[in-house]
PDB file of N, CA and C in Angstrom:
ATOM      1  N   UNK A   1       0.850  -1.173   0.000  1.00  0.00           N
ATOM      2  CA  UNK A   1       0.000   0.000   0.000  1.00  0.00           C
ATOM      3  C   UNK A   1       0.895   1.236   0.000  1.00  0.00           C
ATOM      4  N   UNK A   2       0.808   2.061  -0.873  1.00  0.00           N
ATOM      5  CA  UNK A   2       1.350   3.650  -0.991  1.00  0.00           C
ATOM      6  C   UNK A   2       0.985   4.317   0.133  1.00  0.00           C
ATOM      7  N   UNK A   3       2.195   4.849   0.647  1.00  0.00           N
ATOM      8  CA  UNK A   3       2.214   6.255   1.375  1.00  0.00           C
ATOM      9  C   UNK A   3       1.073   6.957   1.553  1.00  0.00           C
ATOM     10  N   UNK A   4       0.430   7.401   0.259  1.00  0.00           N
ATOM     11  CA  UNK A   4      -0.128   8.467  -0.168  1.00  0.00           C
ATOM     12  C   UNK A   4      -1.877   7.709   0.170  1.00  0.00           C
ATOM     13  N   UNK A   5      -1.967   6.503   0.271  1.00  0.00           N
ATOM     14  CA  UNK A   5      -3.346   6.184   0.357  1.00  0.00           C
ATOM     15  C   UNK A   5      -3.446   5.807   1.683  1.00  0.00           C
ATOM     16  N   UNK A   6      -2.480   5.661   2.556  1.00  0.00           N
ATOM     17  CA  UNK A   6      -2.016   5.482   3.934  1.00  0.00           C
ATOM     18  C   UNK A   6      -2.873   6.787   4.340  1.00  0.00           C
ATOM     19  N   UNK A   7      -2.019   7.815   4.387  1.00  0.00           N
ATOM     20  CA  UNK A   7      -2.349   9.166   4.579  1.00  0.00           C
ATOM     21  C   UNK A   7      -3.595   9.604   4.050  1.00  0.00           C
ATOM     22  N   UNK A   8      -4.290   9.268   3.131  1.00  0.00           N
ATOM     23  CA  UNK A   8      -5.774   9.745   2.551  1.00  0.00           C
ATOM     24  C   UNK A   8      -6.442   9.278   3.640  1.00  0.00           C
ATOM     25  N   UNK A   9      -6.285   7.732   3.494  1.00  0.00           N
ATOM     26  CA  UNK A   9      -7.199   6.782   5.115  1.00  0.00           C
ATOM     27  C   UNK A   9      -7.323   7.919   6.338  1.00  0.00           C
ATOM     28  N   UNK A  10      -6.058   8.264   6.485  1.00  0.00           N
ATOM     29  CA  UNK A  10      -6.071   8.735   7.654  1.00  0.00           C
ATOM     30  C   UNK A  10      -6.742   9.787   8.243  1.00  0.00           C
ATOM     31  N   UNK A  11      -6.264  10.605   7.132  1.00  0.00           N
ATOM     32  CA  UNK A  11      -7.597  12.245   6.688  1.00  0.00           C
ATOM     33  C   UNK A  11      -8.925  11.869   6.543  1.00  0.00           C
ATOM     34  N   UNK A  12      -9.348  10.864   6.413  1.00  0.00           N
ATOM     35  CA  UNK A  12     -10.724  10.777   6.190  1.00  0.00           C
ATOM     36  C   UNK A  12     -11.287  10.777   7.793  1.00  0.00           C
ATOM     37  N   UNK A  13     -10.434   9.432   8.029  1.00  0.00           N
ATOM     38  CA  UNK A  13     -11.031   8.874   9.398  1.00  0.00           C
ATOM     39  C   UNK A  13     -10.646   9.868  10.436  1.00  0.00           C
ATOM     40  N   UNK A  14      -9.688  11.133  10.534  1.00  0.00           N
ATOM     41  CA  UNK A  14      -9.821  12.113  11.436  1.00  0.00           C
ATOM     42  C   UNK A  14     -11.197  12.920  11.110  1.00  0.00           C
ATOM     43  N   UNK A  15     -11.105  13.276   9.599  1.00  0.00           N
ATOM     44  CA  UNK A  15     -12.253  14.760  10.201  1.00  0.00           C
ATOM     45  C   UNK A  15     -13.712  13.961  10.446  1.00  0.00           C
ATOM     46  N   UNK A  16     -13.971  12.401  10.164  1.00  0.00           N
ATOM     47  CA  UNK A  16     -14.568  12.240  10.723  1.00  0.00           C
ATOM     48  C   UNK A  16     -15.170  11.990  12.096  1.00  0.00           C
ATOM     49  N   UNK A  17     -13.831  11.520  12.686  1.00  0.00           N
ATOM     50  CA  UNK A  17     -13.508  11.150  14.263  1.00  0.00           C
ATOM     51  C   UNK A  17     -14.158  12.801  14.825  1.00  0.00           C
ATOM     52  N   UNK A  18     -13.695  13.995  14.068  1.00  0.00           N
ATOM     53  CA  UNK A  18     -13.889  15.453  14.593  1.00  0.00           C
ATOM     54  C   UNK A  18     -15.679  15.607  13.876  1.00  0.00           C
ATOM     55  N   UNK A  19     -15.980  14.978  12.962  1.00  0.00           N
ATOM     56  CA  UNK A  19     -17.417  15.796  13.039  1.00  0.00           C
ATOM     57  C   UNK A  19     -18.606  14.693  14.089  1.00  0.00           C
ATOM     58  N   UNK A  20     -17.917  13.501  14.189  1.00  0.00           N
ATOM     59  CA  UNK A  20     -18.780  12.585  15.282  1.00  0.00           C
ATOM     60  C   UNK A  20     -18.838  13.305  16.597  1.00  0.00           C
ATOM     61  N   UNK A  21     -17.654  13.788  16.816  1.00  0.00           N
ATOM     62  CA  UNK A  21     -17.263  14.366  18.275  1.00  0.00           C
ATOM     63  C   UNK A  21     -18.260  15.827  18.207  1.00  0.00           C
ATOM     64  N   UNK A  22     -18.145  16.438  17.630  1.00  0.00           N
ATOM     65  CA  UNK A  22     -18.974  17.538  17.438  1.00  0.00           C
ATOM     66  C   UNK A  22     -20.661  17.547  17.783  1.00  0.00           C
ATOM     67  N   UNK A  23     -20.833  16.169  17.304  1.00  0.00           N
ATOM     68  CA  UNK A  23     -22.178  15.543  17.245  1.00  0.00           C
ATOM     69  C   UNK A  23     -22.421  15.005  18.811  1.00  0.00           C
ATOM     70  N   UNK A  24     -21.213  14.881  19.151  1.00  0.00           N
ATOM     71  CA  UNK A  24     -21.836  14.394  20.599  1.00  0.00           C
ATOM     72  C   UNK A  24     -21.344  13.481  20.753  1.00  0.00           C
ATOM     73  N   UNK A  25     -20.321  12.139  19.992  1.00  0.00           N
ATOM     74  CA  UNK A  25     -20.028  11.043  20.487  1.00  0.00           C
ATOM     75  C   UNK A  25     -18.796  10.689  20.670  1.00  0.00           C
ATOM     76  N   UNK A  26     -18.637  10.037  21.479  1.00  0.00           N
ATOM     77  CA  UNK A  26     -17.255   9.464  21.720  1.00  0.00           C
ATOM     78  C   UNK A  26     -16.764   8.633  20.940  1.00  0.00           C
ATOM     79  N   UNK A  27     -15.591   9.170  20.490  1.00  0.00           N
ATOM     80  CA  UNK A  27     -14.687   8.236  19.550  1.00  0.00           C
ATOM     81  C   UNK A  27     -13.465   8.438  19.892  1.00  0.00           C
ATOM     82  N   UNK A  28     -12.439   7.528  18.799  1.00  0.00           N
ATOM     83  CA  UNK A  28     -11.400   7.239  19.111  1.00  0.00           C
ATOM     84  C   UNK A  28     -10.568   6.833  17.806  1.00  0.00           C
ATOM     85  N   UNK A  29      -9.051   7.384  17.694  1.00  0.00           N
ATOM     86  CA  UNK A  29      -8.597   7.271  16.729  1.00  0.00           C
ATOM     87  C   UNK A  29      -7.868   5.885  16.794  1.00  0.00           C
ATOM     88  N   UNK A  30      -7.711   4.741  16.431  1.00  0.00           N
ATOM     89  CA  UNK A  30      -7.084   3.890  16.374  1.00  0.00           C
ATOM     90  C   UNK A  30      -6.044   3.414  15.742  1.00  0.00           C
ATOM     91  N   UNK A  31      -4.653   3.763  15.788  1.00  0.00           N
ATOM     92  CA  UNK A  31      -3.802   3.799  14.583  1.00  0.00           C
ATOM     93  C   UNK A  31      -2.428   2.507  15.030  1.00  0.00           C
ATOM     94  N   UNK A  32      -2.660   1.441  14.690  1.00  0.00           N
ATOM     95  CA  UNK A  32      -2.059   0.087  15.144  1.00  0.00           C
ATOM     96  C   UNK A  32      -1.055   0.447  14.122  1.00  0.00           C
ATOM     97  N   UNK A  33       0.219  -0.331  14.662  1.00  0.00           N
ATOM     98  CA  UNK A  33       1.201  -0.600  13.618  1.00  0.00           C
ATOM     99  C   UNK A  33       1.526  -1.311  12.497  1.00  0.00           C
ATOM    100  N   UNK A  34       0.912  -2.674  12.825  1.00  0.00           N
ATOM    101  CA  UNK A  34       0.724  -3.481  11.679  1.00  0.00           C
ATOM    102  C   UNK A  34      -0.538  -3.833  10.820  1.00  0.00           C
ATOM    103  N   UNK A  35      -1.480  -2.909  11.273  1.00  0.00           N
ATOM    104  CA  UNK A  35      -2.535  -2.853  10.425  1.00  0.00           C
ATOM    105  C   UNK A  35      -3.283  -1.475  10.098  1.00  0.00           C
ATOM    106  N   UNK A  36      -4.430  -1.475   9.539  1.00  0.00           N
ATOM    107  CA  UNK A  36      -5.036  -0.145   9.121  1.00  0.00           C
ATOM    108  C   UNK A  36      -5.529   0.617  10.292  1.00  0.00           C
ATOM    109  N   UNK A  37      -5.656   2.020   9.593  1.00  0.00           N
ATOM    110  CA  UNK A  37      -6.522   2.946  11.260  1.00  0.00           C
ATOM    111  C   UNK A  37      -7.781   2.724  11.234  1.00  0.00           C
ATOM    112  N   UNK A  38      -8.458   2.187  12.416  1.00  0.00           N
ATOM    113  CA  UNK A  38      -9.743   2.209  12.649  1.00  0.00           C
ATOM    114  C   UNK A  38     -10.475   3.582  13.346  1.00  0.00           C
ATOM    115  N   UNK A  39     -11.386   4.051  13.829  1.00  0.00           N
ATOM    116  CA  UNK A  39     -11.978   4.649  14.343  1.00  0.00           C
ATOM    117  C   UNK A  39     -13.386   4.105  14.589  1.00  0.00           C
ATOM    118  N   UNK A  40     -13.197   4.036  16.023  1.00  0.00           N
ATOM    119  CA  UNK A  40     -13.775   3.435  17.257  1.00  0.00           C
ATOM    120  C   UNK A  40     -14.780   4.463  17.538  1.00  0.00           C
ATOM    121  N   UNK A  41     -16.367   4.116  17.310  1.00  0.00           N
ATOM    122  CA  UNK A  41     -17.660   5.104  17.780  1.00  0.00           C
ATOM    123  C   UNK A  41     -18.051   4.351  19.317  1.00  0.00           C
ATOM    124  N   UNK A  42     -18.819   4.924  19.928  1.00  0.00           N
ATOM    125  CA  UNK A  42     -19.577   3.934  20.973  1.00  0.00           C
ATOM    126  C   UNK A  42     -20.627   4.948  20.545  1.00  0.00           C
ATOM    127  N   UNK A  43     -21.590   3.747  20.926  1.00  0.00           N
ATOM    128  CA  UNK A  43     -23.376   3.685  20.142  1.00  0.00           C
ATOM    129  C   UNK A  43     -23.974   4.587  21.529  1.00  0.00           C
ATOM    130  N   UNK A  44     -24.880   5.164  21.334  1.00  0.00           N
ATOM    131  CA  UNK A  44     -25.874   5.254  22.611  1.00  0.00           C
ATOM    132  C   UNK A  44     -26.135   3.959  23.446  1.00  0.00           C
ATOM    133  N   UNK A  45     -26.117   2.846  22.650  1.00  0.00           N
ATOM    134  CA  UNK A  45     -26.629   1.541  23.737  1.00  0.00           C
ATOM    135  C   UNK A  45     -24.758   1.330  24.324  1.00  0.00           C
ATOM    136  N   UNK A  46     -23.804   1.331  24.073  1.00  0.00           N
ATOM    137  CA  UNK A  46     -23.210   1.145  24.846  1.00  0.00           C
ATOM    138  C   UNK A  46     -22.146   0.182  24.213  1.00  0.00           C
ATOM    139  N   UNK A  47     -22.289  -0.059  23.027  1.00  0.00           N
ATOM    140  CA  UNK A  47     -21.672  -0.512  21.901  1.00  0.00           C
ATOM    141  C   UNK A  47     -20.330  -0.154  21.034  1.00  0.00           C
ATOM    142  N   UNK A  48     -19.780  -0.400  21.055  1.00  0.00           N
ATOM    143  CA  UNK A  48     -18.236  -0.302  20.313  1.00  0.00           C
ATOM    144  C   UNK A  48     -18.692  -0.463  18.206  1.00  0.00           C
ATOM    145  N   UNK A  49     -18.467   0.313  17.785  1.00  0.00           N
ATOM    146  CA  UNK A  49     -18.650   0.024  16.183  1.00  0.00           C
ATOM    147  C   UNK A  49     -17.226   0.485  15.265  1.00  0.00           C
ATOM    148  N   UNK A  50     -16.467  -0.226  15.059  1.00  0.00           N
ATOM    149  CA  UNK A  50     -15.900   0.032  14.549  1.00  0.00           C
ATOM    150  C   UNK A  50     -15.499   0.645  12.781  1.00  0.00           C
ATOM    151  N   UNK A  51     -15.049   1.850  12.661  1.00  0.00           N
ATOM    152  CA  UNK A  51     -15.549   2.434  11.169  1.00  0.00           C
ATOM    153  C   UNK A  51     -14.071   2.389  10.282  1.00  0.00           C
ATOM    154  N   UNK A  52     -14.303   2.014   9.155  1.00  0.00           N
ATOM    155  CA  UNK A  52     -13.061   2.172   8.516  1.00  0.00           C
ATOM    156  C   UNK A  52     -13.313   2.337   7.286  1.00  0.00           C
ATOM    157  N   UNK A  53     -12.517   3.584   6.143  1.00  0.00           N
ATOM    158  CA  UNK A  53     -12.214   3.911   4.830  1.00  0.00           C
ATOM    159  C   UNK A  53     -11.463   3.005   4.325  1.00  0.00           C
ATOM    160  N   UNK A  54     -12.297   2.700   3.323  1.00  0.00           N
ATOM    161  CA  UNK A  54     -11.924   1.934   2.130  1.00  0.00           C
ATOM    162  C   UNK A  54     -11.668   2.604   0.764  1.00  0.00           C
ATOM    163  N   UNK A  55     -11.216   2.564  -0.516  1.00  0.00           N
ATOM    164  CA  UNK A  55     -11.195   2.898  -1.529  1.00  0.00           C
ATOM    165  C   UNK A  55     -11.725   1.814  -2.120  1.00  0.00           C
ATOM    166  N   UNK A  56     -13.212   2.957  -2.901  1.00  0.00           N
ATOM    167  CA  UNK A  56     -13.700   1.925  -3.984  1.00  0.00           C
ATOM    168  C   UNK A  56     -13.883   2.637  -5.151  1.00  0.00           C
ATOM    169  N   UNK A  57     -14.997   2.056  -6.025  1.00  0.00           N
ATOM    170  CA  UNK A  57     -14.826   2.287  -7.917  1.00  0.00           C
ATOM    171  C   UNK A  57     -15.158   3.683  -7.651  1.00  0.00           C
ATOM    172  N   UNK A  58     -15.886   4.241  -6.748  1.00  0.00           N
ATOM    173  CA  UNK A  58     -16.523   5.671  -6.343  1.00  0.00           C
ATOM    174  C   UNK A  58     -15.619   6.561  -5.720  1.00  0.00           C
ATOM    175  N   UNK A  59     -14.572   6.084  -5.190  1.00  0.00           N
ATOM    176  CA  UNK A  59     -13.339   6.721  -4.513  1.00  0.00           C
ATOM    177  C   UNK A  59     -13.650   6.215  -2.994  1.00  0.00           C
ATOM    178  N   UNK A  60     -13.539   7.089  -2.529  1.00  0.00           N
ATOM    179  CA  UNK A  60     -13.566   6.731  -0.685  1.00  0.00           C
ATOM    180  C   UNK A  60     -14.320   6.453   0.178  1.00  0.00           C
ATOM    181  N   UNK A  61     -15.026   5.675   0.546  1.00  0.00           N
ATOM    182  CA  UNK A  61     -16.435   5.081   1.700  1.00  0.00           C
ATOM    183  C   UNK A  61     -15.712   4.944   2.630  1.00  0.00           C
ATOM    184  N   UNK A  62     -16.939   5.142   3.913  1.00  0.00           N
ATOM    185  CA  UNK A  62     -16.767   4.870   5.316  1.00  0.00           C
ATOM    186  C   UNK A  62     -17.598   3.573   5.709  1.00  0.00           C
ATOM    187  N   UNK A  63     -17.008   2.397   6.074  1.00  0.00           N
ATOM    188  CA  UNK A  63     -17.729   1.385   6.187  1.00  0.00           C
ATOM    189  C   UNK A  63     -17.908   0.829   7.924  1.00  0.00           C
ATOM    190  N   UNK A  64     -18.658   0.365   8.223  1.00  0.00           N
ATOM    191  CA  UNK A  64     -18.847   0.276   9.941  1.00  0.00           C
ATOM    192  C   UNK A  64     -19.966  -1.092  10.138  1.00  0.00           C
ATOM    193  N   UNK A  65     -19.833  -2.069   9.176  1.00  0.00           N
ATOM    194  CA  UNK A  65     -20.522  -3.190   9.080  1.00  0.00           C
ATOM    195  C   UNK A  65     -19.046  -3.949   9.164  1.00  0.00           C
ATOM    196  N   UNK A  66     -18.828  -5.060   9.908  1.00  0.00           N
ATOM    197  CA  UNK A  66     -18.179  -6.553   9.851  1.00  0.00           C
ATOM    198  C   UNK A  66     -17.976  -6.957   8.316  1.00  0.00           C
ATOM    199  N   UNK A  67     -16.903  -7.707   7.665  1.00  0.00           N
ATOM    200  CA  UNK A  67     -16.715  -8.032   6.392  1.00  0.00           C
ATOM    201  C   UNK A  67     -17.894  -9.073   5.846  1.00  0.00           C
ATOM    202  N   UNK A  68     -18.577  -9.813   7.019  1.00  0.00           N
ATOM    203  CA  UNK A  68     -19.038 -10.991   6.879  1.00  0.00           C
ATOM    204  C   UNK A  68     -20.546 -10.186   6.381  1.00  0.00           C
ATOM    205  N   UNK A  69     -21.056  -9.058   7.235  1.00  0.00           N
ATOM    206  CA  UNK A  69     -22.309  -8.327   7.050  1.00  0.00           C
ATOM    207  C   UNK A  69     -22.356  -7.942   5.425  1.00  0.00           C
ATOM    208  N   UNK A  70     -21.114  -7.334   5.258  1.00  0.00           N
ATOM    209  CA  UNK A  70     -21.102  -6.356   4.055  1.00  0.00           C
ATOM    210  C   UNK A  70     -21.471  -7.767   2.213  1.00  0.00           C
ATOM    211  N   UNK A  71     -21.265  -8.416   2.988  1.00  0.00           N
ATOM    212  CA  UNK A  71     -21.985  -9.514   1.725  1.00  0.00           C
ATOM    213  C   UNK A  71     -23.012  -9.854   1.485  1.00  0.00           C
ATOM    214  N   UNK A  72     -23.997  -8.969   2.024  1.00  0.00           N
ATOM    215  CA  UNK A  72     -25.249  -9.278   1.840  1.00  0.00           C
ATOM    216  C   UNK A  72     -25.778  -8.045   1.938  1.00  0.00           C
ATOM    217  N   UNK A  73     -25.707  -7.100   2.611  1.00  0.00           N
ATOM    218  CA  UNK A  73     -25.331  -5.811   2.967  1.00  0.00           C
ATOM    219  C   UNK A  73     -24.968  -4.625   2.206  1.00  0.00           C
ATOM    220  N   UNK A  74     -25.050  -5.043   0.913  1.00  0.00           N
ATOM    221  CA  UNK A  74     -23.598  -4.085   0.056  1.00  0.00           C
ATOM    222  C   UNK A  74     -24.335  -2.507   0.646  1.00  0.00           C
ATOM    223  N   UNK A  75     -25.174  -2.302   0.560  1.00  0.00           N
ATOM    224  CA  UNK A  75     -25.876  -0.747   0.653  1.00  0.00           C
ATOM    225  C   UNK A  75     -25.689   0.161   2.400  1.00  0.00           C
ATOM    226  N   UNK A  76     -24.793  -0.280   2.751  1.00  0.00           N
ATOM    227  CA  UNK A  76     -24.378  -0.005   4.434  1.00  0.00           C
ATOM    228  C   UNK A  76     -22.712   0.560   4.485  1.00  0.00           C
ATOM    229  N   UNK A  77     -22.911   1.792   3.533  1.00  0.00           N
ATOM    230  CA  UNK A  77     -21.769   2.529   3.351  1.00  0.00           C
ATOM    231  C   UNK A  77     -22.425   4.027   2.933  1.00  0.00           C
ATOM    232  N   UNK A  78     -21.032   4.554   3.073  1.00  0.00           N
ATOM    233  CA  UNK A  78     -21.603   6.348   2.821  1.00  0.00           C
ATOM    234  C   UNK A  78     -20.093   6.469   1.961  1.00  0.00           C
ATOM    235  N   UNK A  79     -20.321   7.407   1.626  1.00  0.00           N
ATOM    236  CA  UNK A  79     -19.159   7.967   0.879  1.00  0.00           C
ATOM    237  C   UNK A  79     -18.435   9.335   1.699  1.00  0.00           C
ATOM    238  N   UNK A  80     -16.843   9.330   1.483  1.00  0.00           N
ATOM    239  CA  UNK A  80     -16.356   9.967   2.842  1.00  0.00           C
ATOM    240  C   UNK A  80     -16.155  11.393   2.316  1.00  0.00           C
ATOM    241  N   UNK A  81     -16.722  11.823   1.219  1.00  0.00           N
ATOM    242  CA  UNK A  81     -16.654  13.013   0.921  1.00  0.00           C
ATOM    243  C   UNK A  81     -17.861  13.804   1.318  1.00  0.00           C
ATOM    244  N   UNK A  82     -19.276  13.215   1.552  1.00  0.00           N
ATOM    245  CA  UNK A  82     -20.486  13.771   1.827  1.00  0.00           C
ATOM    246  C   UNK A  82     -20.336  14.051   2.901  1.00  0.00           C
ATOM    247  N   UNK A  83     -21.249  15.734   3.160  1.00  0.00           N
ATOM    248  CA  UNK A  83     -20.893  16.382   4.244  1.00  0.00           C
ATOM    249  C   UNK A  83     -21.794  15.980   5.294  1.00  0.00           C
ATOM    250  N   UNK A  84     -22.477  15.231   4.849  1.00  0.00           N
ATOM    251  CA  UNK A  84     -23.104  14.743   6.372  1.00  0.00           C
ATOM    252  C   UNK A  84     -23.130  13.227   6.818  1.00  0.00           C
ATOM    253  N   UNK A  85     -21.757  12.710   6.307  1.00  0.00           N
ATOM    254  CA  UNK A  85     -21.450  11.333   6.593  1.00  0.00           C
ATOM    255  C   UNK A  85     -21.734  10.870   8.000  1.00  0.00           C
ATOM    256  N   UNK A  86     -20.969  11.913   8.810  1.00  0.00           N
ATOM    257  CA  UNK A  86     -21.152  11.697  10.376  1.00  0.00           C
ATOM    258  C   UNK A  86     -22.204  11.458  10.902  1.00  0.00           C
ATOM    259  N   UNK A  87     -23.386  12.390  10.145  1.00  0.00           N
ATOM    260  CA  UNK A  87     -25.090  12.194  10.391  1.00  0.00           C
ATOM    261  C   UNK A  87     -25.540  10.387  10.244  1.00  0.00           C
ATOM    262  N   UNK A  88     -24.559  10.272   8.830  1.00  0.00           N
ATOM    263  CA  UNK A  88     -25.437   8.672   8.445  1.00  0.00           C
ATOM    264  C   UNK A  88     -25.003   8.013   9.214  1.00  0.00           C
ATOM    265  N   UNK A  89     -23.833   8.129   9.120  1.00  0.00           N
ATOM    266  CA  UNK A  89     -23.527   6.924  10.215  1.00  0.00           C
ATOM    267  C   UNK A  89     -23.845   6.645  11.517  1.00  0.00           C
ATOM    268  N   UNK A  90     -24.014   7.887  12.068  1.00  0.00           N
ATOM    269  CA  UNK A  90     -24.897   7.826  13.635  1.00  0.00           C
ATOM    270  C   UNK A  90     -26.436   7.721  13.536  1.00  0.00           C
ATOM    271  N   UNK A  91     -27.007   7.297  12.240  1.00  0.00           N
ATOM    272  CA  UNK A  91     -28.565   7.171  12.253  1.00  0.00           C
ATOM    273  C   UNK A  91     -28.723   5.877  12.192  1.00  0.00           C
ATOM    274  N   UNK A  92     -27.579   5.581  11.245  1.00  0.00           N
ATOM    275  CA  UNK A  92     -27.713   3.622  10.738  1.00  0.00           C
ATOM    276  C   UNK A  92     -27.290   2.749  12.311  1.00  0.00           C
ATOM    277  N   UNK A  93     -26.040   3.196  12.837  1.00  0.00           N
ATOM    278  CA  UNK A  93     -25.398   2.419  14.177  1.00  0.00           C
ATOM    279  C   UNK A  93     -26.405   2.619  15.293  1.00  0.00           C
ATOM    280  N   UNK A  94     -27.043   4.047  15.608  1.00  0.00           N
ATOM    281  CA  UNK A  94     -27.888   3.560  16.921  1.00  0.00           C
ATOM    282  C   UNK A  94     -29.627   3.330  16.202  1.00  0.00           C
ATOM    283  N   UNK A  95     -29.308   2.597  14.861  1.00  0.00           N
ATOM    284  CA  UNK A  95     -31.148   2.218  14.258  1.00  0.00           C
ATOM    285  C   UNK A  95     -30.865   0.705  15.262  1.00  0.00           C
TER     286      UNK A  95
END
């Protein structure tokens, strides 16, 4: 993986980590060494959801479904350029 898509990941999943927080929720930047950055929501129920940018045919999504969900699932993504990503994703995780 390039540098440069390292660093895109990363920009995404901050200003989102900053517009969740804005919104009211607790998150968390997760940046492991040998794997990708996650960012860690907790739900109103008390729940851990973990969110992570992907690059797809559309450019950049925020995905927060399990790999196993997203196969049946395909429609449980936002795209990380829409300005009210933070909104969807906190409508879909505490539905």
């Amino acid at each position: 993986m390039a540098a440069r898509e390292e660093r895109e990941r990363f920009d995404h999943l901050a200003r989102l980590g900053w517009d969740l927080h804005v919104l009211g929720h607790c998150v968390s930047l997760l940046v492991p060494v040998a794997d990708l950055p996650v960012l860690e929501m907790l739900t109103m129920d008390g729940a851990n959801v973990h969110i992570t940018a992907i690059r797809r045919y559309c450019g950049w999504v925020f995905t927060w479904r399990p790999w196993w969900a997203r196969l049946w699932r395909r429609d449980k993504w936002v795209v990380a350029h829409a300005e009210n990503a933070a909104a969807i994703i906190v409508a879909e995780v505490n539905a």
